[in-house]
Protein backbone atom coordinates (compact mmCIF):
# COMPACT_ATOMS: atom_id res chain seq x y z
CA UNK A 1 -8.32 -10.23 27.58
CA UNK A 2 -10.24 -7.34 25.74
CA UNK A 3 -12.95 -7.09 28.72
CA UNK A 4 -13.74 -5.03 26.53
CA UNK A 5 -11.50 -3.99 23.58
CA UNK A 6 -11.09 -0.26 23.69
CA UNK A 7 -9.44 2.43 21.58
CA UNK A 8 -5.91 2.07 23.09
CA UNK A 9 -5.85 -1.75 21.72
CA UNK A 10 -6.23 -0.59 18.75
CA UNK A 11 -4.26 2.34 19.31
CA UNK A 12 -1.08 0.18 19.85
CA UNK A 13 -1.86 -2.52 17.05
CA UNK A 14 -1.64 0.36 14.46
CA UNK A 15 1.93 1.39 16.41
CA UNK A 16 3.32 -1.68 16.25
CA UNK A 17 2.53 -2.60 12.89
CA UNK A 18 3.91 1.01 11.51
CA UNK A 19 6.58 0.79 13.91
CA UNK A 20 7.82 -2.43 13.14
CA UNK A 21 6.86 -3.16 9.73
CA UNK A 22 4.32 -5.78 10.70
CA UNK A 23 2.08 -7.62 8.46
CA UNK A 24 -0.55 -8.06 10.98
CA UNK A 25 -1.53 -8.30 14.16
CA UNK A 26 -3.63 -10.84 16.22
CA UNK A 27 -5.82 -9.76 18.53
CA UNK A 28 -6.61 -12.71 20.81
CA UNK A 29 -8.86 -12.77 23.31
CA UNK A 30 -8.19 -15.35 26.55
CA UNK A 31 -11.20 -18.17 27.50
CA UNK A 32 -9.80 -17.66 31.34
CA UNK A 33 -6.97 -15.42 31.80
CA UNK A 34 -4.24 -16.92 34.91
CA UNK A 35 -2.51 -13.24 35.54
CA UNK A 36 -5.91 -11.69 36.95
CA UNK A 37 -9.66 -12.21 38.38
CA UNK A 38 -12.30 -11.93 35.81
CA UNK A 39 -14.54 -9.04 36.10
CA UNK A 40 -18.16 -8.57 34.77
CA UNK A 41 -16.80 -11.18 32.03
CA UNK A 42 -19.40 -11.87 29.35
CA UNK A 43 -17.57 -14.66 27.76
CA UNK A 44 -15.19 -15.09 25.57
CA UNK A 45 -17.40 -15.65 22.30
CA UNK A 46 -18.70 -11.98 23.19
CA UNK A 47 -15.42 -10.50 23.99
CA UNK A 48 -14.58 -12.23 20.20
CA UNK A 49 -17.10 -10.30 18.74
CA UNK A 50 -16.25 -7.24 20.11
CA UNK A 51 -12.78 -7.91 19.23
CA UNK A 52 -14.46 -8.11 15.60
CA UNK A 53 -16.22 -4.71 15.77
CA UNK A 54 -13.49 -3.07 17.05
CA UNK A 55 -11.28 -4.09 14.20
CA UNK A 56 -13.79 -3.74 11.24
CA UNK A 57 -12.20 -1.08 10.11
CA UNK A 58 -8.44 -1.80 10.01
CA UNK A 59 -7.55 -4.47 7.33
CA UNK A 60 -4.11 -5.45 8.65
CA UNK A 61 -5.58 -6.59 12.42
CA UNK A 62 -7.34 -9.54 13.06
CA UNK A 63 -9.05 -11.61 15.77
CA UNK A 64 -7.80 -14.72 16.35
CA UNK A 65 -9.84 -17.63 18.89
CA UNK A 66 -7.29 -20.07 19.14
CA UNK A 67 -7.50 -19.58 23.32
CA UNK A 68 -11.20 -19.99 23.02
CA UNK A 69 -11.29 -23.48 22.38
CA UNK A 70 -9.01 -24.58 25.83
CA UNK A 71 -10.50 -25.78 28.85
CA UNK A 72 -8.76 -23.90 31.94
CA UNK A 73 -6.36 -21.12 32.35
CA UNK A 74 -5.30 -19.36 28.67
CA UNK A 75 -1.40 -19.10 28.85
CA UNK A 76 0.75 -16.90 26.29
CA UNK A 77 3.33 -19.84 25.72
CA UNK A 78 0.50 -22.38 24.41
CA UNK A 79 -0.45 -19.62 22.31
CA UNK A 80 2.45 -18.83 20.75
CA UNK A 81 3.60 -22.58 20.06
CA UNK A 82 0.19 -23.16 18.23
CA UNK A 83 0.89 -20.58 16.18
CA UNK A 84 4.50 -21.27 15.70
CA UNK A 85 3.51 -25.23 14.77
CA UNK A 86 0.73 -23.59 12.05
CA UNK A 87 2.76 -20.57 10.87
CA UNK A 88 6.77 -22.06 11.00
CA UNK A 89 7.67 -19.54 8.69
CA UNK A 90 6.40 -16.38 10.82
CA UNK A 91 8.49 -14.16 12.63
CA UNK A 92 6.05 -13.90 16.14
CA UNK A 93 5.78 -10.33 18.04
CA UNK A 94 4.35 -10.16 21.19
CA UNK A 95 2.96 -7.00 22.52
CA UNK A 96 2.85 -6.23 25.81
CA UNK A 97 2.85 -2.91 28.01
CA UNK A 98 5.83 -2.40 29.90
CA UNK A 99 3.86 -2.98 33.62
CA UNK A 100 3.20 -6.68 31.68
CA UNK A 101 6.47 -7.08 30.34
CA UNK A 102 8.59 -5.80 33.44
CA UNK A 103 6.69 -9.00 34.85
CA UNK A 104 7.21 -11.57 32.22
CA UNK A 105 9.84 -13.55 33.92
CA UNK A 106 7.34 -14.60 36.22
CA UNK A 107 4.78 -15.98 33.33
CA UNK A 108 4.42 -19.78 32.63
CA UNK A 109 7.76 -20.83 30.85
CA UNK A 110 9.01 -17.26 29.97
CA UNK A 111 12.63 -18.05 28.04
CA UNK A 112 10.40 -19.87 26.03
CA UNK A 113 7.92 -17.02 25.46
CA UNK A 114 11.07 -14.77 24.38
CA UNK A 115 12.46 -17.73 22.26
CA UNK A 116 9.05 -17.75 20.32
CA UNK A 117 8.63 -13.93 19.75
CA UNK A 118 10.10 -10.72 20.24
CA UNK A 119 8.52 -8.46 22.39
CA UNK A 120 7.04 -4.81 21.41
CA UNK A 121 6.70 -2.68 24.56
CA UNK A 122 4.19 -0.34 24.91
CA UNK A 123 5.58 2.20 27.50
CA UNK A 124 3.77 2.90 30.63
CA UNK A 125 4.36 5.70 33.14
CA UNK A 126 4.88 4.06 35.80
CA UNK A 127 7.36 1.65 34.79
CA UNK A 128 10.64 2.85 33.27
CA UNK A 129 12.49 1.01 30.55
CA UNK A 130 15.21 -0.03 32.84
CA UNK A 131 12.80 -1.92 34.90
CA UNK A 132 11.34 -3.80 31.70
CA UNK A 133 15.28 -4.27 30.49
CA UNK A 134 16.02 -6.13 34.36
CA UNK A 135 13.40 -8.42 33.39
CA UNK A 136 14.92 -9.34 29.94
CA UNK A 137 18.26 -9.27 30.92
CA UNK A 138 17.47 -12.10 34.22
CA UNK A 139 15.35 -14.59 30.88
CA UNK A 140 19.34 -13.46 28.90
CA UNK A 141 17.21 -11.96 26.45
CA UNK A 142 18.10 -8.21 26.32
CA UNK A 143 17.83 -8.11 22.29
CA UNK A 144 14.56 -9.38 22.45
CA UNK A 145 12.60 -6.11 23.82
CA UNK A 146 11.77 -3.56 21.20
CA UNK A 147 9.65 -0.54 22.77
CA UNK A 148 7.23 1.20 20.82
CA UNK A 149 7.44 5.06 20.93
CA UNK A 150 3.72 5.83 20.76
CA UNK A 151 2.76 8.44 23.35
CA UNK A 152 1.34 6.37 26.30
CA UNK A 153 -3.09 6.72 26.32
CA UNK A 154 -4.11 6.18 29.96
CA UNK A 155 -7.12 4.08 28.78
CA UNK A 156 -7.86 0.23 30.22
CA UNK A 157 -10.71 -1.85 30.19
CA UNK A 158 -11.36 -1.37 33.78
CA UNK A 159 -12.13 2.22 33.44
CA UNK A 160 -14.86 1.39 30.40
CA UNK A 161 -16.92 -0.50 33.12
CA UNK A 162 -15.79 2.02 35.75
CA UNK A 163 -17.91 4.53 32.90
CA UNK A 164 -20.77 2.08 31.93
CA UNK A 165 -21.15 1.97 36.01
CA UNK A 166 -21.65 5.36 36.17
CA UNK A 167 -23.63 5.82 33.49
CA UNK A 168 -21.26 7.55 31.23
CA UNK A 169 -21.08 7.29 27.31
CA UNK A 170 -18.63 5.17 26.12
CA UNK A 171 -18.65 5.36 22.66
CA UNK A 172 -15.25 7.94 22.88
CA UNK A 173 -13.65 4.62 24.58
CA UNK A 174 -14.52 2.18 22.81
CA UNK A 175 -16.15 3.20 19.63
CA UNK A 176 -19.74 2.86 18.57
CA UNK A 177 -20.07 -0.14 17.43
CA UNK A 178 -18.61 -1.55 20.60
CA UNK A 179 -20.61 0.53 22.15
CA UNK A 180 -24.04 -0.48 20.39
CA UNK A 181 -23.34 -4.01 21.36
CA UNK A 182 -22.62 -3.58 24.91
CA UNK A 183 -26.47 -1.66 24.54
CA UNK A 184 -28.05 -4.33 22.57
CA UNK A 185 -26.72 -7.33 25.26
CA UNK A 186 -27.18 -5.37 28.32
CA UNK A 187 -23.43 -6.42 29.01
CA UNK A 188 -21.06 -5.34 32.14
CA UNK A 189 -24.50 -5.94 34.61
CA UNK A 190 -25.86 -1.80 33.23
CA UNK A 191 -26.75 -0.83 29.64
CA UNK A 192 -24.88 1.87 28.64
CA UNK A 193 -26.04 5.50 28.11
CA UNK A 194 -25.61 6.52 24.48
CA UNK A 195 -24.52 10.03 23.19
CA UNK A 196 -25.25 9.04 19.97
CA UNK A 197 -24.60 7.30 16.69
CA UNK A 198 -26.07 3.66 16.87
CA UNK A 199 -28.17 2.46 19.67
């Protein structure tokens, strides 16, 4: 969802793509996510933009609004067919973290999800590979898991606004320019304190 984008997203797109051997990697941010409740959400335009900032800097990730322009509930197989039907060509990768992908057999049409893309796991904690591997084994899709061996960054979304309610700086988390436009639209119901950099 990128509510908001942080360092760790970009963290893994740069694993994934030396990892694998990517070309590039999508960053798409949901209109209404069906998996979770939306929290302090400013939109998805704004979460596009900060997708945008976030990215600036690193020429083989993009942001891509294809879920923007759906009415209702944003789901991961629509996704991937639209880009399958524009892209035929494309080999897809989907990147998950393992607590996301040890639950993918419960998504919206899942042996279709794993029939679209391969899936790079981003190991978590607490959830071991074996529990992810369950998963892909019940959709018959074992070979279709390849996990990433970046060190795991214990960074979400949820504790940037758990900062910005506290009135921590989050330009560490999320970068400064991030940062500077959470400031300059007040976003997350608290403007931000600011350490420095832009403001």
């Amino acid at each position: 969802m990128f509510n908001p984008p942080h360092a760790g997203h970009l963290e893994l797109a740069r694993a994934a793509l030396d990892e694998l051997d990517l070309t590039r990697v999508l960053l798409v941010p949901s209109s209404i996510p069906p998996h979770k409740p939306v929290i302090w959400d400013p939109g998805g335009e704004r979460r596009a933009q900060m997708c945008r900032l976030a990215s600036e800097h690193e020429p083989r990730v993009e942001v891509c609004v294809v879920e923007l322009g759906r009415t209702g509930p944003s789901y991961t197989v629509d996704t991937l067919r639209g880009i399958h039907d524009s892209h035929p060509d494309a080999e897809l990768t989907l990147i998950l973290g393992a607590d996301m992908a040890a639950t993918l057999d419960r998504w919206r049409e899942p042996a279709e999800i794993v029939g679209l893309a391969r899936v790079a796991v981003a190991q978590r904690d607490e959830v071991s590979r074996e529990q992810v591997m369950a998963t892909f084994r019940s959709l018959g899709a074992s070979e279709r898991a390849d996990f990433l061996e970046m060190v795991p960054r214990d960074l979400s979304s949820s504790q940037v606004r758990r900062a910005l309610a506290s009135g921590q700086p989050i330009e560490p988390l999320v970068g400064v320019d991030v940062a500077a436009y959470i400031h300059e639209h007040e976003l997350y119901g608290r403007t931000p304190a600011v350490s420095g950099g832009r403001t």
